[in-house]
C-alpha atoms as a PDB file:
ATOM      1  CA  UNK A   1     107.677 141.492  98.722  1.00  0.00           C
ATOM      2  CA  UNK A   2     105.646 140.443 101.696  1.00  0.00           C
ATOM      3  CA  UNK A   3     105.625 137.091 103.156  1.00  0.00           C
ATOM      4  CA  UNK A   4     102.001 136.258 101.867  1.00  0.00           C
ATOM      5  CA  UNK A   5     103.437 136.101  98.955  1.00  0.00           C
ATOM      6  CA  UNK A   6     106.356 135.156  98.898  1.00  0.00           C
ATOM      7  CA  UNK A   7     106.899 131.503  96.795  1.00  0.00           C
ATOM      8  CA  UNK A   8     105.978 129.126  99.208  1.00  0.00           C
ATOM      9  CA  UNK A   9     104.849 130.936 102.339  1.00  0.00           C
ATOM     10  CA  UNK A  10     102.084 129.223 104.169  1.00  0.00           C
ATOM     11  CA  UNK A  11      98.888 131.463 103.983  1.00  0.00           C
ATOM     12  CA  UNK A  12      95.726 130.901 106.264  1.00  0.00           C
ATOM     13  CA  UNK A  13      93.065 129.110 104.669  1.00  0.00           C
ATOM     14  CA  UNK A  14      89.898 130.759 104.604  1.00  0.00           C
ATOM     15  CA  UNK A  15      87.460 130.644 107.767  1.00  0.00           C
ATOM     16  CA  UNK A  16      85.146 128.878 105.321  1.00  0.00           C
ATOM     17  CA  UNK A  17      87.708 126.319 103.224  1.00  0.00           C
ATOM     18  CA  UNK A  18      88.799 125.611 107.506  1.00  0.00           C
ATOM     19  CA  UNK A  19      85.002 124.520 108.617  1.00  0.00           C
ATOM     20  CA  UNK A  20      84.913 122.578 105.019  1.00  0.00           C
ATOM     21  CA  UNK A  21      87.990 120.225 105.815  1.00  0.00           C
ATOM     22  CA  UNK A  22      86.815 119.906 109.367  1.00  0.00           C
ATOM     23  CA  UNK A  23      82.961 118.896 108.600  1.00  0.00           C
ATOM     24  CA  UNK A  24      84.956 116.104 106.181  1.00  0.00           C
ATOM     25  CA  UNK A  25      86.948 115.108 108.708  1.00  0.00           C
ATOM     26  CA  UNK A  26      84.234 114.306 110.909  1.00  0.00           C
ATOM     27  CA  UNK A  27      82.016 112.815 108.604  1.00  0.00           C
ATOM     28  CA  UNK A  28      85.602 110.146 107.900  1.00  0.00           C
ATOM     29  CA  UNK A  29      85.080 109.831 111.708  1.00  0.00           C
ATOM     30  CA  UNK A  30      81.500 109.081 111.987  1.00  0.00           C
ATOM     31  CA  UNK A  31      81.857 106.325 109.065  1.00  0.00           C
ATOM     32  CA  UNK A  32      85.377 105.105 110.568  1.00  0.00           C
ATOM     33  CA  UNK A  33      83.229 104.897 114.443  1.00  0.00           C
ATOM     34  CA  UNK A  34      80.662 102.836 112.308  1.00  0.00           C
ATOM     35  CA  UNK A  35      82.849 100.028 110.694  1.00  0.00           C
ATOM     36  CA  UNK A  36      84.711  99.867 113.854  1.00  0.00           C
ATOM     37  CA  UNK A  37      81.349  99.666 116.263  1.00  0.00           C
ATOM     38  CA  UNK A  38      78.631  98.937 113.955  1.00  0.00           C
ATOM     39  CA  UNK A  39      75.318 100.704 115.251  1.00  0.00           C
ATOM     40  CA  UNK A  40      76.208 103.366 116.799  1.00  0.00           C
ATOM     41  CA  UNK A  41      73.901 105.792 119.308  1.00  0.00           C
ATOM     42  CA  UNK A  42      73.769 109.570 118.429  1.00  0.00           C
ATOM     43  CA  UNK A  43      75.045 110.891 121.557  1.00  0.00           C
ATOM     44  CA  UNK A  44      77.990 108.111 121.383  1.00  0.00           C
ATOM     45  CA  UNK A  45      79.007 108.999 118.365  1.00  0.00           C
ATOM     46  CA  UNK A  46      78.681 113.053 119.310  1.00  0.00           C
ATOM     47  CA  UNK A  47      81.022 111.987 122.153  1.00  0.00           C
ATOM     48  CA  UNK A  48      84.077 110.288 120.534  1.00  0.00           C
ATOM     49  CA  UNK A  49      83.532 113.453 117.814  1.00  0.00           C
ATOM     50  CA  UNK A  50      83.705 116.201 120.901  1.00  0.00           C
ATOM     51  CA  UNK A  51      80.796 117.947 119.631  1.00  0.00           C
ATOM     52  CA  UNK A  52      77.388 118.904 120.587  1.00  0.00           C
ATOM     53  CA  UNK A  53      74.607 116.216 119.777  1.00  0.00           C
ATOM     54  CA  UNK A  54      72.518 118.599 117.182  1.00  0.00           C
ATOM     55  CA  UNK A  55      76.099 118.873 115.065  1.00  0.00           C
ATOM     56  CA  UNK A  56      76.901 115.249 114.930  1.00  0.00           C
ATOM     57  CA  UNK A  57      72.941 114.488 113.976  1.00  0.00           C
ATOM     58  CA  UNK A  58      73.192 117.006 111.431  1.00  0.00           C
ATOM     59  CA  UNK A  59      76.539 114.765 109.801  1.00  0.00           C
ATOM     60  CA  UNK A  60      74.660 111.883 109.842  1.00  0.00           C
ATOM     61  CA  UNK A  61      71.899 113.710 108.809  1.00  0.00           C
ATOM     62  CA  UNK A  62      73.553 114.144 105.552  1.00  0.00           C
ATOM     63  CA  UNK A  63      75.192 111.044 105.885  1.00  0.00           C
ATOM     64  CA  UNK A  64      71.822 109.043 105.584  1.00  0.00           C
ATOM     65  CA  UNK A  65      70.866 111.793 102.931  1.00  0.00           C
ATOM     66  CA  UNK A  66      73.452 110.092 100.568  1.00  0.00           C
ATOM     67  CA  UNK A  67      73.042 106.395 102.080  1.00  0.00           C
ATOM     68  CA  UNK A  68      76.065 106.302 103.697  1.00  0.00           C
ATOM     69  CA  UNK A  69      74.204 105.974 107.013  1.00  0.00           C
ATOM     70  CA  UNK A  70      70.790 104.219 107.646  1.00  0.00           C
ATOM     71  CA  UNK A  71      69.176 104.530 110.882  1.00  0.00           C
ATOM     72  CA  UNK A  72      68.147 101.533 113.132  1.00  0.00           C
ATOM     73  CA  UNK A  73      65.040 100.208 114.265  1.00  0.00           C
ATOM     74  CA  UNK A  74      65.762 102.360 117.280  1.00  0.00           C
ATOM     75  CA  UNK A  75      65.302 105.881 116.114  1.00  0.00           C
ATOM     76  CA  UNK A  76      68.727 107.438 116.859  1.00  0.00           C
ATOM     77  CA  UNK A  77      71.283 104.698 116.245  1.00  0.00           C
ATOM     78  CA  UNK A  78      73.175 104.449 113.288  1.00  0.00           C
ATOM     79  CA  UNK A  79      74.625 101.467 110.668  1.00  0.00           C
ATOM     80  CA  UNK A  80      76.659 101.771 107.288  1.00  0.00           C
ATOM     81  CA  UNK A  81      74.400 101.700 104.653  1.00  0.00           C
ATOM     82  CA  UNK A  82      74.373 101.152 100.966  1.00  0.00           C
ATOM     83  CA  UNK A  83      76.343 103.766  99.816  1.00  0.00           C
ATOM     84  CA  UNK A  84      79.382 103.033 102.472  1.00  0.00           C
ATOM     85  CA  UNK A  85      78.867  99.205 101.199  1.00  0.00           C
ATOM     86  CA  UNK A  86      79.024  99.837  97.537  1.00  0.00           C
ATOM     87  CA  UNK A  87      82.023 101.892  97.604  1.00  0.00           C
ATOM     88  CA  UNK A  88      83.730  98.969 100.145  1.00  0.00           C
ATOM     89  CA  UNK A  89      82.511  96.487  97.058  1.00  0.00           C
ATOM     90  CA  UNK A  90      84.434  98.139  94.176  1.00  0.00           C
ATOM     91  CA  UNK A  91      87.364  98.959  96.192  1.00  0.00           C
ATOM     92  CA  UNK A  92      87.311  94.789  97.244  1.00  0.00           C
ATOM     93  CA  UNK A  93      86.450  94.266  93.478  1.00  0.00           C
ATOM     94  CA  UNK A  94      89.559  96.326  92.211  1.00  0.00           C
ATOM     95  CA  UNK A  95      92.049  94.552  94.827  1.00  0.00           C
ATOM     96  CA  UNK A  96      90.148  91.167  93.755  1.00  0.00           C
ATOM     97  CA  UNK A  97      90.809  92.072  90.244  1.00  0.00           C
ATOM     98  CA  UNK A  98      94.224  93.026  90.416  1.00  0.00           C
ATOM     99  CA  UNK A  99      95.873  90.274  92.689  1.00  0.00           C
ATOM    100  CA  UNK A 100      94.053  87.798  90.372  1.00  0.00           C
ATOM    101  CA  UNK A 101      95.244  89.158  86.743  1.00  0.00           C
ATOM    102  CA  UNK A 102      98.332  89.323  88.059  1.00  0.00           C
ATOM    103  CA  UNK A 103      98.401  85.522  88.976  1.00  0.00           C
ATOM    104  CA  UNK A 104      96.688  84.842  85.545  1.00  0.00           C
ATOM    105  CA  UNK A 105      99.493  86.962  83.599  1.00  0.00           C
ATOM    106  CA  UNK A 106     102.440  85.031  85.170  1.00  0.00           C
ATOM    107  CA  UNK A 107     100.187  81.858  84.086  1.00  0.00           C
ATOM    108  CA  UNK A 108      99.706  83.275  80.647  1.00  0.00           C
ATOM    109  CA  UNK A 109     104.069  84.136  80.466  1.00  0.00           C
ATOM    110  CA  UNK A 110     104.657  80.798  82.127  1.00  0.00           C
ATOM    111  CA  UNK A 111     102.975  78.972  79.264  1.00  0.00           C
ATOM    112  CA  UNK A 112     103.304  81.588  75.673  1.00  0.00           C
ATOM    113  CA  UNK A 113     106.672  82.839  76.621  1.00  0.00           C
ATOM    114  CA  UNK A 114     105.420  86.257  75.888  1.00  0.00           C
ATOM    115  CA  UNK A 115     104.874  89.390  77.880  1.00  0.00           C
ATOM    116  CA  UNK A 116     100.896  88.982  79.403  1.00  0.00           C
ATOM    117  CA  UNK A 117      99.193  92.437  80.210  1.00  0.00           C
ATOM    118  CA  UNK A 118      95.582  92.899  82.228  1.00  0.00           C
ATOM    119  CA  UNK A 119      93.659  96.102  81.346  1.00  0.00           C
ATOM    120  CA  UNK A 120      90.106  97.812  82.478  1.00  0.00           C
ATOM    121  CA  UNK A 121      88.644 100.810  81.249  1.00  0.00           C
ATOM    122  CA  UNK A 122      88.874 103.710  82.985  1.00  0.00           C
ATOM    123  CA  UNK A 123      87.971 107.280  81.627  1.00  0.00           C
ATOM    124  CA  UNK A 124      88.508 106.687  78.153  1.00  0.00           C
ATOM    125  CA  UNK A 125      91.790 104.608  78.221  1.00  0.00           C
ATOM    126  CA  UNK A 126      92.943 101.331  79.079  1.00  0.00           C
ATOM    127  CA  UNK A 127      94.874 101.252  82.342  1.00  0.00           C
ATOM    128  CA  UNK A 128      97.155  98.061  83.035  1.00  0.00           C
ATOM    129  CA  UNK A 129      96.725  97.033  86.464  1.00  0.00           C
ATOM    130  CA  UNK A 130      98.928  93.711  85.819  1.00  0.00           C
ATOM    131  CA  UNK A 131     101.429  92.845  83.846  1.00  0.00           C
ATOM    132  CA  UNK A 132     104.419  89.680  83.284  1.00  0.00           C
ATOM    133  CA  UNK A 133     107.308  90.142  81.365  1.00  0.00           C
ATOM    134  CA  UNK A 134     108.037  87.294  78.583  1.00  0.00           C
ATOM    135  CA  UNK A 135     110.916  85.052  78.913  1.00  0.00           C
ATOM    136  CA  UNK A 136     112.663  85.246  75.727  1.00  0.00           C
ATOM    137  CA  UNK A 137     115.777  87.668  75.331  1.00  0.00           C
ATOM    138  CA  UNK A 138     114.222  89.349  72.601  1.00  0.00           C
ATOM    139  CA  UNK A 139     110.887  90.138  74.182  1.00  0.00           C
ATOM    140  CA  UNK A 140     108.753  93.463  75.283  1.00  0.00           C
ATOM    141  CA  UNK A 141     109.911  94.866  78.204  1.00  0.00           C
ATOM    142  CA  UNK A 142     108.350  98.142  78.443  1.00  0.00           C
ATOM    143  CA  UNK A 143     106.492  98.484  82.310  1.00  0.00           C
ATOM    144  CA  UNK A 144     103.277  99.319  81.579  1.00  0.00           C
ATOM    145  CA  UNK A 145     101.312  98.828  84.916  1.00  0.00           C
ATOM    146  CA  UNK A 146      99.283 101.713  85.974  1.00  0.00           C
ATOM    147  CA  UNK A 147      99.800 103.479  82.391  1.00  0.00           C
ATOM    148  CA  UNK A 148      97.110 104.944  80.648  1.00  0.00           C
ATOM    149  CA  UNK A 149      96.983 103.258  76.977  1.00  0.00           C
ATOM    150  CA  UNK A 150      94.670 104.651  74.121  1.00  0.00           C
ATOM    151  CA  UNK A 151      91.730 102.834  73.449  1.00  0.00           C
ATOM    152  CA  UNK A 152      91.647 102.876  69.627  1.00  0.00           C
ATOM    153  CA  UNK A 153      95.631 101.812  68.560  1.00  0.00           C
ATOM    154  CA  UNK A 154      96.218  98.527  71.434  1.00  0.00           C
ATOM    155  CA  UNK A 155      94.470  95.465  71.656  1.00  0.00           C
ATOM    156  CA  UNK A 156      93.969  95.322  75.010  1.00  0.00           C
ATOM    157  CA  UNK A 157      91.963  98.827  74.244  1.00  0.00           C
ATOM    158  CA  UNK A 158      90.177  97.290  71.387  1.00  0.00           C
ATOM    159  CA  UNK A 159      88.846  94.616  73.250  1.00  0.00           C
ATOM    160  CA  UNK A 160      87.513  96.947  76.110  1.00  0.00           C
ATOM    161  CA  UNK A 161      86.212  99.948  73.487  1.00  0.00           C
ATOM    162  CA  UNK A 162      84.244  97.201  71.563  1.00  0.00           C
ATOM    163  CA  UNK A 163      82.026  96.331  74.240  1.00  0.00           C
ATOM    164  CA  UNK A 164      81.930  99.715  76.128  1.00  0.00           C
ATOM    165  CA  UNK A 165      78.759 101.298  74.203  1.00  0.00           C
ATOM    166  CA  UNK A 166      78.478 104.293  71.814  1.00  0.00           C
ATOM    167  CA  UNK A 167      78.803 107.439  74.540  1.00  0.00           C
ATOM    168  CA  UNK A 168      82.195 105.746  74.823  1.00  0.00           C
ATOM    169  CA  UNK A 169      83.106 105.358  70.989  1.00  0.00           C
ATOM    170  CA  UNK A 170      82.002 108.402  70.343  1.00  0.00           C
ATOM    171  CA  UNK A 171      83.929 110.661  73.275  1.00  0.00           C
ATOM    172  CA  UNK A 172      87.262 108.198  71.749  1.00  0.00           C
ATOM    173  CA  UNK A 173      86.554 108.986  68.432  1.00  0.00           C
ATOM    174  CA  UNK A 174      86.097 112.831  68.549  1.00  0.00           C
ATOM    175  CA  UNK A 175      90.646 112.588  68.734  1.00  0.00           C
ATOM    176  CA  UNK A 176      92.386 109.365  67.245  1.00  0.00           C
ATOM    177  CA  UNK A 177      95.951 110.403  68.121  1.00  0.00           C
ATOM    178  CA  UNK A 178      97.876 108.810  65.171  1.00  0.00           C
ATOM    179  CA  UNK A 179     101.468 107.139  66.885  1.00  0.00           C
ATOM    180  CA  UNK A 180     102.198 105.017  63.929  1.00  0.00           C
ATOM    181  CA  UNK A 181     101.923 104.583  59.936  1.00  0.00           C
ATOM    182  CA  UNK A 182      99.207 101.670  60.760  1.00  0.00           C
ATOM    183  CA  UNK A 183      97.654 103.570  63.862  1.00  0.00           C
ATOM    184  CA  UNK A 184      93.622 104.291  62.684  1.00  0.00           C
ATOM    185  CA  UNK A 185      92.669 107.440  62.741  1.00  0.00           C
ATOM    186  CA  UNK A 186      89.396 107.352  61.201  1.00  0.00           C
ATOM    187  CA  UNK A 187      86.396 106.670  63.583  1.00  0.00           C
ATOM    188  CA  UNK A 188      84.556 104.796  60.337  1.00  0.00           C
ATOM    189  CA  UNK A 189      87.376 102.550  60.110  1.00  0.00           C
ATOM    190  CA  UNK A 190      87.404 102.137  63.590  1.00  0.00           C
ATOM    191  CA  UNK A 191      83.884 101.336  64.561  1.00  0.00           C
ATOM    192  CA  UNK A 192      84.533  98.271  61.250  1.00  0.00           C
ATOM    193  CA  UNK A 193      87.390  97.168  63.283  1.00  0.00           C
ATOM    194  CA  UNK A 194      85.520  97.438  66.750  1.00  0.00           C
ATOM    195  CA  UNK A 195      82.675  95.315  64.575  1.00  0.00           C
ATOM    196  CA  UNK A 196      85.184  92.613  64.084  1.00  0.00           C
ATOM    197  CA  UNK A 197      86.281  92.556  67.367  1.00  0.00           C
ATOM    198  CA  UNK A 198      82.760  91.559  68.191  1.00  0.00           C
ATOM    199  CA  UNK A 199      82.166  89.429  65.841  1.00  0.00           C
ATOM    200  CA  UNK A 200      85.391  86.853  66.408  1.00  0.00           C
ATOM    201  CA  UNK A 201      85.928  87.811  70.257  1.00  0.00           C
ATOM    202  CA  UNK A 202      89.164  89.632  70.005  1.00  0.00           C
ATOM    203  CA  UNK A 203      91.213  92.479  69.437  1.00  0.00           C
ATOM    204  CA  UNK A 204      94.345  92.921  67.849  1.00  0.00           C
ATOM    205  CA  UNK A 205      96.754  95.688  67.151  1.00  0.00           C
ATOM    206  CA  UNK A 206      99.957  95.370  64.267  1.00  0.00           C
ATOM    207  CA  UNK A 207     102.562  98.223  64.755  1.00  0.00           C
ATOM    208  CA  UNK A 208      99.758 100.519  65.716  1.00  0.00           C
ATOM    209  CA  UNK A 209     100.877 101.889  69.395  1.00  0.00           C
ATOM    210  CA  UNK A 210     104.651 100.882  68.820  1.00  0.00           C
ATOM    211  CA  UNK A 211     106.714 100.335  65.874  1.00  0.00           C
ATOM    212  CA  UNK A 212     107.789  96.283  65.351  1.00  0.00           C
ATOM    213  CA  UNK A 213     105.443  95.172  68.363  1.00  0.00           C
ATOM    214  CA  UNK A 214     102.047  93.436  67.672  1.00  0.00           C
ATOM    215  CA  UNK A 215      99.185  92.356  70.377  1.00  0.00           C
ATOM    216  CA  UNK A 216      96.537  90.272  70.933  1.00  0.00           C
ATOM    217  CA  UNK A 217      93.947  90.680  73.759  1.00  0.00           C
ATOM    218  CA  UNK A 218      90.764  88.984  74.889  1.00  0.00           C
ATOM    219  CA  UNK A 219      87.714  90.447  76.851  1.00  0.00           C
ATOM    220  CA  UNK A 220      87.298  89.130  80.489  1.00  0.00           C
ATOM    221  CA  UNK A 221      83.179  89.082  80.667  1.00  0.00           C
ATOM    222  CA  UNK A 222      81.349  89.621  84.028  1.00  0.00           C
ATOM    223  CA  UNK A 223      77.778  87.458  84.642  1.00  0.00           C
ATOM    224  CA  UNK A 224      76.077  90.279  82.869  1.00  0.00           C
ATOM    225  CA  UNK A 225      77.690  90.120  79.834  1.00  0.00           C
ATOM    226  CA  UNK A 226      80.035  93.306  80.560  1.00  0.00           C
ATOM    227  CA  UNK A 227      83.509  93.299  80.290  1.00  0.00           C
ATOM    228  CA  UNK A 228      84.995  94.120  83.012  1.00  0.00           C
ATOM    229  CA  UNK A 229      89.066  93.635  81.706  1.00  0.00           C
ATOM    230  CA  UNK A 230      90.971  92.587  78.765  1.00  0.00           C
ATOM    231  CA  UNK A 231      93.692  89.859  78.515  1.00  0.00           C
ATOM    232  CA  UNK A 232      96.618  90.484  76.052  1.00  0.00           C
ATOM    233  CA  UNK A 233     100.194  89.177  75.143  1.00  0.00           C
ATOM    234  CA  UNK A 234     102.539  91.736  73.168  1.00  0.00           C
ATOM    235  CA  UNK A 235     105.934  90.643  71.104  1.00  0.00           C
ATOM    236  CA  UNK A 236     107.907  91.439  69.028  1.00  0.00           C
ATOM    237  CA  UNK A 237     106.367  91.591  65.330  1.00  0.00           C
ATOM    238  CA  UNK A 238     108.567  88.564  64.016  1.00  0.00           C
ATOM    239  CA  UNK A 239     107.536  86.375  66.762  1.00  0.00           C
ATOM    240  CA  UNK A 240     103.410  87.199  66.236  1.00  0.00           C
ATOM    241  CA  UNK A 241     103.274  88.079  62.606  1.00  0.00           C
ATOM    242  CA  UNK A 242      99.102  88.240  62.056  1.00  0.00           C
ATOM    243  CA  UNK A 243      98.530  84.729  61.160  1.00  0.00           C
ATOM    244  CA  UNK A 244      99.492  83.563  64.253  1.00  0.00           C
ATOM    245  CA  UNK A 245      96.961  85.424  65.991  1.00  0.00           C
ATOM    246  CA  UNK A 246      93.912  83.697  65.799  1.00  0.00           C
ATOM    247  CA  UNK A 247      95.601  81.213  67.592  1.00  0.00           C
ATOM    248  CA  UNK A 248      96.491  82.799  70.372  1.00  0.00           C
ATOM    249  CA  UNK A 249      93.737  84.737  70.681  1.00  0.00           C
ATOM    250  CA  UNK A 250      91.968  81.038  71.366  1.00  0.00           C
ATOM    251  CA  UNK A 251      94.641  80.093  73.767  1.00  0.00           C
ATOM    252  CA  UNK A 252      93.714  83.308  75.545  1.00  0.00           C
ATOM    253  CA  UNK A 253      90.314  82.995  75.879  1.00  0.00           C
ATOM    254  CA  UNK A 254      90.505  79.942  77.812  1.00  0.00           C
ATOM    255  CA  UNK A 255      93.065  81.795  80.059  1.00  0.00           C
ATOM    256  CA  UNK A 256      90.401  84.833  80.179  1.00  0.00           C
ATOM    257  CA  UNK A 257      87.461  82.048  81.392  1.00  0.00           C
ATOM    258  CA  UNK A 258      90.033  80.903  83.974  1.00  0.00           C
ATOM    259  CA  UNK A 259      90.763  84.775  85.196  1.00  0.00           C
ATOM    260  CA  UNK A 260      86.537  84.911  85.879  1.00  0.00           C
ATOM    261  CA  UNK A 261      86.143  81.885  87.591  1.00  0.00           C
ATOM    262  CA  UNK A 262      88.465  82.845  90.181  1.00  0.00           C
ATOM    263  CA  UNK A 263      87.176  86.164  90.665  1.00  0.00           C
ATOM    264  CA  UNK A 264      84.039  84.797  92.094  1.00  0.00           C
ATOM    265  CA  UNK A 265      81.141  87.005  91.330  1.00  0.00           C
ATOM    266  CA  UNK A 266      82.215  86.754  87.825  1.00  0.00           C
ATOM    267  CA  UNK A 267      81.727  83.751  85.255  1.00  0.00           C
ATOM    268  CA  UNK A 268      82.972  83.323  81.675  1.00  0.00           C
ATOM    269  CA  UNK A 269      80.301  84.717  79.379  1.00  0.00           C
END
């Protein structure tokens, strides 16, 4: 066998892949120069890159393309532009979003007793980006940040899935993965219980992810009307048989009007 290909030898990339990863690396530079320096001349920026002036125009070039870059007043010098900016929103709007559910599920614990999750929507699943573990002995203690729940069987998913518009519903509803006797499986029935959800403001799932473990969950609504997260508590069926729901469904909508008005481009709906 000869090195090349042996399991694990290093190869050579290709001359091609090679000038790929180094045309990225300079266009991380260029932006990086940017934030650090704001405008920026053509020739400076060709300098702290070490390359000719025509190659570091033809970055930004393609830079301003994609509005990453716009160009000054001054023909030649360079700012961040939209795209750089909308990209640094969402990432502040994620951190924003995920330091403040996890201050309104340790609220949510401190006052139900029960374990408080935060979810948003992200390619066809509910993700938990915070989470609080309830303080009774007998209480759901599954970790479930940064897991991928389905959409059509929690109530955190529920309550984003109802709001997220038909291309959604429809891409969930082509596979309803059944993962318990009470789990729906049939996207009629679902897009009923998705109608409900509308209708009274929240989601709930009984046994339908997990055996003996019931949920409730709220939508967090942007200025828009969007929803841009979902509130829930989860216990043990005993302790939240159904008819206790509504209740604490209420309780958590006031917590999930709290959640917006600290995030502050956001507003209960």
């Amino acid at each position: 066998m000869s090195v090349d290909a042996m399991p694990g030898a290093e190869t050579t990339p290709p001359a091609g892949e090679t000038s790929a990863v180094q045309a990225a690396d300079r266009v991380l530079q260029i932006l990086e120069i940017l934030a650090d320096n704001g405008p920026t001349g053509v020739s400076a920026i060709a300098r702290e890159l070490g390359v000719h002036r025509s190659t570091a125009f033809r970055l930004l070039a393609t830079l301003e393309g994609r509005r990453f870059v716009v160009q000054e007043t001054h023909r030649g010098t360079y700012s961040l532009g939209a795209g750089a900016l909308r990209i640094a929103g969402a990432v502040a709007l994620r951190i924003d979003l995920a330091r403040e559910a996890q201050q309104i599920c340790d609220e949510v614990t401190s006052q139900l007793g029960e374990t408080s999750n935060v979810a948003i929507l992200v390619d066809g699943a509910a993700v938990n980006i915070a989470q609080t573990t309830g303080t009774s002995s007998v209480a759901v203690r599954d970790q479930y940040v940064g897991q991928r729940t389905p959409l059509h069987a929690t109530s955190s998913g529920k309550a984003l899935l109802a709001f997220a518009g038909e291309a959604t519903f429809d891409a969930v509803s082509r596979s309803l993965e059944r993962f318990s006797d009470t789990t729906i499986t049939d996207p009629d029935a679902l897009r009923a219980e998705l109608a409900v959800v509308r209708e009274r403001g929240w989601g709930s799932a009984l046994a339908e992810w997990q055996d003996h473990t019931n949920a409730v969950a709220v939508p967090v609504f942007a200025t828009d009307g969007s929803v841009v997260a979902a509130l829930s508590v989860t216990a043990p069926a005993f302790r939240m048989p159904p008819e206790n729901l509504p209740a604490l469904a209420d309780e958590l909508r006031g917590f999930a009007q709290e959640f917006a008005r600290h995030l502050g481009h956001l507003t209960p709906r």
